[in-house]
N, C-alpha and C. Protein backbone atom coordinates (compact mmCIF):
# COMPACT_ATOMS: atom_id res chain seq x y z
N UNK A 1 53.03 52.52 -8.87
CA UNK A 1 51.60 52.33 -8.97
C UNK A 1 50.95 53.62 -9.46
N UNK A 2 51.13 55.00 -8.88
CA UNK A 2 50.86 55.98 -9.11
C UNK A 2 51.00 56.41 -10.67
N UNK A 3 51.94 55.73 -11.12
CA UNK A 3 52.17 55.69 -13.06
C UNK A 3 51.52 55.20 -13.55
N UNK A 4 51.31 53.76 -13.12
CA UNK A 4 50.44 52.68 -14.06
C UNK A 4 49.11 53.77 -13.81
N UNK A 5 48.21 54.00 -12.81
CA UNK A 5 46.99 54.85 -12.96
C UNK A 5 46.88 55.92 -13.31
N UNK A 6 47.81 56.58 -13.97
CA UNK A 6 48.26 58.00 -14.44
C UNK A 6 47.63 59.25 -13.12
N UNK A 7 47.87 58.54 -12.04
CA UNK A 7 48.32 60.04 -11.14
C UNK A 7 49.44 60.38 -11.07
N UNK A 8 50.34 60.17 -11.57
CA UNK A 8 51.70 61.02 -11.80
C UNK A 8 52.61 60.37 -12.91
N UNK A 9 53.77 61.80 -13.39
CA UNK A 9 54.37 61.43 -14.42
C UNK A 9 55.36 60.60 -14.52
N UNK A 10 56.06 59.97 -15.19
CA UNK A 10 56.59 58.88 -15.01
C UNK A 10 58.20 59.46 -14.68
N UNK A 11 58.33 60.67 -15.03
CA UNK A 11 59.63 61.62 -14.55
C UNK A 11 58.85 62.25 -13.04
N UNK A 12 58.12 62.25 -12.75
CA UNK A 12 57.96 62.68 -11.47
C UNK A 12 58.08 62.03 -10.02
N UNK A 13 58.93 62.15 -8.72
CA UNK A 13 59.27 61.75 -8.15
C UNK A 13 58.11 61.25 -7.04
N UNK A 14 56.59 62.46 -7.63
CA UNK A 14 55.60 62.23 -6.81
C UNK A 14 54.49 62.20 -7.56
N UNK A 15 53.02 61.78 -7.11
CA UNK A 15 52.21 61.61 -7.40
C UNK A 15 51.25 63.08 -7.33
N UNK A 16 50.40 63.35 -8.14
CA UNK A 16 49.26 64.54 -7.65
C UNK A 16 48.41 64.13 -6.73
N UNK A 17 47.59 64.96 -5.94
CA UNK A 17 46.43 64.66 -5.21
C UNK A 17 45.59 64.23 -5.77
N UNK A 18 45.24 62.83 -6.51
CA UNK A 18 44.11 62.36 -7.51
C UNK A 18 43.49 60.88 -6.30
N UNK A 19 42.48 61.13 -6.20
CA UNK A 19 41.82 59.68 -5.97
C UNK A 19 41.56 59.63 -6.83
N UNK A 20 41.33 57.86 -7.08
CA UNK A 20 40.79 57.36 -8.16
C UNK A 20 40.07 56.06 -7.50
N UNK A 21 38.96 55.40 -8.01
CA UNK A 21 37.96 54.14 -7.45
C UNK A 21 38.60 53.25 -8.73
N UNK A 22 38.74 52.20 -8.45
CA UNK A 22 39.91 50.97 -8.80
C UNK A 22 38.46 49.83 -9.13
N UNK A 23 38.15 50.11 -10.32
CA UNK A 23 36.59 48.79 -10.55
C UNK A 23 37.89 47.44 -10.24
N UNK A 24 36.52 46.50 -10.05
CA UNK A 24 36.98 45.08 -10.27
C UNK A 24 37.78 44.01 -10.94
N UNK A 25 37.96 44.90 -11.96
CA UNK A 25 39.29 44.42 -13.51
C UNK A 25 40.36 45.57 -13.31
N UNK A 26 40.46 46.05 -12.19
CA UNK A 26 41.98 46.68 -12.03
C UNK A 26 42.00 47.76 -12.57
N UNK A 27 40.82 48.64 -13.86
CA UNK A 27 41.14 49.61 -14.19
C UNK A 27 40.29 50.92 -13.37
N UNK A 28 40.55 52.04 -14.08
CA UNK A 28 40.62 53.21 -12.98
C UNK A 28 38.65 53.47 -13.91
N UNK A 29 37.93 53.55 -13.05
CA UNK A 29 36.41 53.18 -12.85
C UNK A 29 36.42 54.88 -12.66
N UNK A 30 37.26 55.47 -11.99
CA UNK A 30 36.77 57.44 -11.98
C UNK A 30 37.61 57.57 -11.02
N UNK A 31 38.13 59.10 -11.55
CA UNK A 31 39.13 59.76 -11.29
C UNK A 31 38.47 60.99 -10.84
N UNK A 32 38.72 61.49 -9.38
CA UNK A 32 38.46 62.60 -8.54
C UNK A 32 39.52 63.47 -8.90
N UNK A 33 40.11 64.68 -9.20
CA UNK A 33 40.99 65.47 -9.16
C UNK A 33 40.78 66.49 -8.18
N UNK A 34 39.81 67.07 -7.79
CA UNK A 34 39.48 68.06 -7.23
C UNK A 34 38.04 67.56 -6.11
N UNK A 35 38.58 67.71 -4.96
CA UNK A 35 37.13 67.11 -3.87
C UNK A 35 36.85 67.50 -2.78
N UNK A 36 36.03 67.66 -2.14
CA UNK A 36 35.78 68.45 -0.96
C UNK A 36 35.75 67.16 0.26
N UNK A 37 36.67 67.51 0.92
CA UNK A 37 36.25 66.29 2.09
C UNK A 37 34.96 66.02 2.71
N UNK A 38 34.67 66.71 2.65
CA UNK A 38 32.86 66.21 3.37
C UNK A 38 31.69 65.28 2.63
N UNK A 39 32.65 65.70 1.29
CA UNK A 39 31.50 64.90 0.58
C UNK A 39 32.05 63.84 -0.78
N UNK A 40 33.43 63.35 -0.29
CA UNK A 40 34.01 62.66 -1.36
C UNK A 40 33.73 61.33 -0.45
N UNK A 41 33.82 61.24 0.49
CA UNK A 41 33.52 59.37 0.66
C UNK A 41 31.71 59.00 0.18
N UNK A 42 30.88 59.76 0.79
CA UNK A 42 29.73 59.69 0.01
C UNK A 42 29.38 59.65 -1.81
N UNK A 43 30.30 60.85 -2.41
CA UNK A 43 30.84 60.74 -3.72
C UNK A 43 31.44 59.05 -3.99
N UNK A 44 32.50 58.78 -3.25
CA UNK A 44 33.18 57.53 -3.95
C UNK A 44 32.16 56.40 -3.96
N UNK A 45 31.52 56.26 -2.56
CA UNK A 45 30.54 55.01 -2.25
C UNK A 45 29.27 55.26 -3.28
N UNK A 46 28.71 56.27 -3.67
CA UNK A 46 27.45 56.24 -4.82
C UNK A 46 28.53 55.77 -6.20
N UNK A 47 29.33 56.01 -6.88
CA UNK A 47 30.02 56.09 -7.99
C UNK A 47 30.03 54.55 -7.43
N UNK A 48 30.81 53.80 -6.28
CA UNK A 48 31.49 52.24 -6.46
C UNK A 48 29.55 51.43 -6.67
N UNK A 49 28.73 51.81 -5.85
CA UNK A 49 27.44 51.39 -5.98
C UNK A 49 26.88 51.35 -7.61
N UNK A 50 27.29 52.54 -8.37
CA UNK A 50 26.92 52.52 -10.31
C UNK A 50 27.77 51.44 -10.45
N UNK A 51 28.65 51.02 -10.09
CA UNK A 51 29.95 49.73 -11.07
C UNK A 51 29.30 48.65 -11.50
């Protein structure tokens, strides 16, 4: 799964630290790479609210 959404390489045994918000047609709607916990669920819930 982590391949199909390109958080990790397809030679890689693991995934990076990437959230990503998954729109309604399965594709990747935004990709977090870098996030501060305090303020990424507020981040994800305004971004899923724009969809």
């Amino acid at each position: 799964m982590s391949v199909a959404y390109g958080a990790a390489e397809a030679d890689s045994p693991r995934s990076s630290r990437v959230s990503v918000l998954i729109a309604p047609d399965g594709t990747v709607a935004k990709a977090y790479e870098t996030v501060a916990p305090a303020d990424h669920p507020d981040q994800v819930l305004a971004d899923l609210a724009a969809l």
